[in-house]
Protein backbone atom coordinates (compact mmCIF):
# COMPACT_ATOMS: atom_id res chain seq x y z
CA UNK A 1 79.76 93.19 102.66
CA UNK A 2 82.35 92.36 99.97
CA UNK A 3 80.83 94.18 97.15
CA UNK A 4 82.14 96.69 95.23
CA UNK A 5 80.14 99.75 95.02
CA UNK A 6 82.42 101.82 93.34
CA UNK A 7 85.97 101.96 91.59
CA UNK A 8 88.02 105.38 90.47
CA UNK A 9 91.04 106.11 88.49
CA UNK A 10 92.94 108.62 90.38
CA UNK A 11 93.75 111.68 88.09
CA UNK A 12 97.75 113.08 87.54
CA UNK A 13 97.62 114.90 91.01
CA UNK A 14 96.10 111.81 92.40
CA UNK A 15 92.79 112.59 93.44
CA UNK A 16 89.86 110.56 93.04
CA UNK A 17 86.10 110.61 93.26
CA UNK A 18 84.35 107.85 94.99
CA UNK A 19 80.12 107.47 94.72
CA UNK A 20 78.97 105.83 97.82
CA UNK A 21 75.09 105.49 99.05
CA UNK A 22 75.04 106.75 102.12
CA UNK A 23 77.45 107.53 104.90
CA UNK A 24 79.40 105.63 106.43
CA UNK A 25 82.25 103.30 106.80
CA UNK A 26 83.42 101.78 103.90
CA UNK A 27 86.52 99.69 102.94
CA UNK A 28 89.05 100.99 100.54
CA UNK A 29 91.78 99.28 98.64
CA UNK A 30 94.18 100.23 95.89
CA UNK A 31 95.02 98.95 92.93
CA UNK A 32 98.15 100.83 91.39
CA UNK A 33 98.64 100.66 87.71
CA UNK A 34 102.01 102.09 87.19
CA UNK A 35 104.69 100.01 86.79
CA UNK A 36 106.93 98.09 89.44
CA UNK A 37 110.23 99.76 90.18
CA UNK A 38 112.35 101.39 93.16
CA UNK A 39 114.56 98.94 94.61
CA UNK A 40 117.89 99.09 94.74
CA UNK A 41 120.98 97.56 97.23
CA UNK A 42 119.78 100.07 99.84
CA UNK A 43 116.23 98.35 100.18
CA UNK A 44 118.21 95.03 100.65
CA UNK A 45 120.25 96.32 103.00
CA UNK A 46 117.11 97.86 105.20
CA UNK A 47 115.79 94.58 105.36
CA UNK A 48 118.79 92.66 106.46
CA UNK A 49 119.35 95.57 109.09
CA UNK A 50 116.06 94.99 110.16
CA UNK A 51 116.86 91.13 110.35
CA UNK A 52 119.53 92.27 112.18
CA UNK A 53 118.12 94.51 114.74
CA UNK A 54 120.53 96.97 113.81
CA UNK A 55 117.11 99.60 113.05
CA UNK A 56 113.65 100.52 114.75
CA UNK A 57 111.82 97.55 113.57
CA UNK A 58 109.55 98.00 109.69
CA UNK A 59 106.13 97.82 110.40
CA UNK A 60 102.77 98.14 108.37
CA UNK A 61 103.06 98.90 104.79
CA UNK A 62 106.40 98.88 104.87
CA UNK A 63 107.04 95.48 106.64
CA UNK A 64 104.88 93.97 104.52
CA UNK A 65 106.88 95.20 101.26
CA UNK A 66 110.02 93.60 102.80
CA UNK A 67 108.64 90.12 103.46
CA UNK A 68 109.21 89.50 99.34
CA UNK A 69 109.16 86.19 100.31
CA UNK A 70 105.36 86.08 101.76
CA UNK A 71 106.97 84.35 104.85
CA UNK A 72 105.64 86.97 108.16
CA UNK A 73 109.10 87.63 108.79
CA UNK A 74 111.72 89.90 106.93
CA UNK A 75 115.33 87.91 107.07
CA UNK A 76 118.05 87.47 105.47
CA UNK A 77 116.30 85.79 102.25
CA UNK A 78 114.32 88.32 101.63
CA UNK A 79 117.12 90.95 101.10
CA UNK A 80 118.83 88.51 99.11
CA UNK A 81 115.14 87.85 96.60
CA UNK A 82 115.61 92.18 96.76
CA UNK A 83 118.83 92.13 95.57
CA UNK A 84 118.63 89.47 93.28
CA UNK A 85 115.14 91.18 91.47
CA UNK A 86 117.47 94.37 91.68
CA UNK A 87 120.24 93.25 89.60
CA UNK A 88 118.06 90.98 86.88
CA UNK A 89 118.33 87.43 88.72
CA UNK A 90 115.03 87.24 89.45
CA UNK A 91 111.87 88.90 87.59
CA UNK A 92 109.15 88.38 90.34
CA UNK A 93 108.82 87.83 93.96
CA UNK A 94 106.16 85.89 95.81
CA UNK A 95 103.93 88.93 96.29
CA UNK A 96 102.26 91.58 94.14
CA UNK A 97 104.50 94.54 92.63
CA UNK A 98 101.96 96.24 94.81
CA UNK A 99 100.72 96.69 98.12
CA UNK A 100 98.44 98.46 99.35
CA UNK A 101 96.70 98.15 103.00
CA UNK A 102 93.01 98.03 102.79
CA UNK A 103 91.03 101.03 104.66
CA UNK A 104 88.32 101.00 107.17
CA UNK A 105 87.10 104.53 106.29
CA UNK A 106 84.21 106.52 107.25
CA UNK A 107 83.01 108.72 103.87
CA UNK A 108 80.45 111.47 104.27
CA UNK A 109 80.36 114.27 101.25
CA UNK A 110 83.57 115.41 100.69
CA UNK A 111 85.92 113.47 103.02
CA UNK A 112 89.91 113.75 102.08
CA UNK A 113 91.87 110.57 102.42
CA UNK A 114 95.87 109.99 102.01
CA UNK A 115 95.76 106.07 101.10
CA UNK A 116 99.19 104.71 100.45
CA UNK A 117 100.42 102.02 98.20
CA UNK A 118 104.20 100.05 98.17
CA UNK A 119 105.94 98.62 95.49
CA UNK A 120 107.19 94.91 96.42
CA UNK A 121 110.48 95.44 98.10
CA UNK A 122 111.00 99.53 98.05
CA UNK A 123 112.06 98.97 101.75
CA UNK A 124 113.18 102.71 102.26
CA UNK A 125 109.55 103.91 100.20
CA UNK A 126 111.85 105.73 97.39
CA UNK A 127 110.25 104.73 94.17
CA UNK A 128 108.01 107.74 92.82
CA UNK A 129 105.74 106.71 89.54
């Protein structure tokens, strides 16, 4: 528990081969290494509507890209850190570039996995490296 047993670079397509012991469930977690980008005034506006109620309420990966601010809720500061990064105010917000949500998975031979990753603040999940 809490040991790495194996790490992969994901190829252009973005596959990835993973070595594990036995099968099983295993936890997964990403660690991006393209650079942080996507935002824009729509991603501040998302998060202020969602402030708002004026959408379906974010959740998951994509809540936890709009909470810049590392608070548990997404309000009205964090679209303003958003729009603030987005026009050269600010350089950084209070969590990584990246998020990813880490996987309970169960891995046999040849298992297929879609694992998703977030940059900080891409509130409408735009940015493509």
């Amino acid at each position: 528990q809490g040991i790495t047993l194996d790490s992969a670079r994901a190829d252009t397509a973005g596959y990835f081969i993973l070595s594990v012991p036995d099968t099983g469930n295993y936890q997964l977690s990403l660690s991006p290494v393209q650079a942080w980008g996507g935002i824009n005034s729509f991603d501040a506006l998302r998060a202020m509507q969602h402030f708002a109620q004026m959408i379906p309420p974010l959740e998951g990966l994509v809540f936890s890209a709009a909470d810049v601010n590392a608070t548990g809720i997404v309000n009205a500061t964090d679209a303003l850190r958003i729009q603030k990064r987005f026009v050269g105010l600010d350089s950084t917000f209070l969590i990584p570039d990246w998020l990813s949500q880490p996987r309970v998975v169960h891995l046999q031979s040849d298992t297929f996995l879609t694992l998703k990753a977030l940059c900080a603040g891409d509130v409408d999940q735009s940015y493509t490296p």
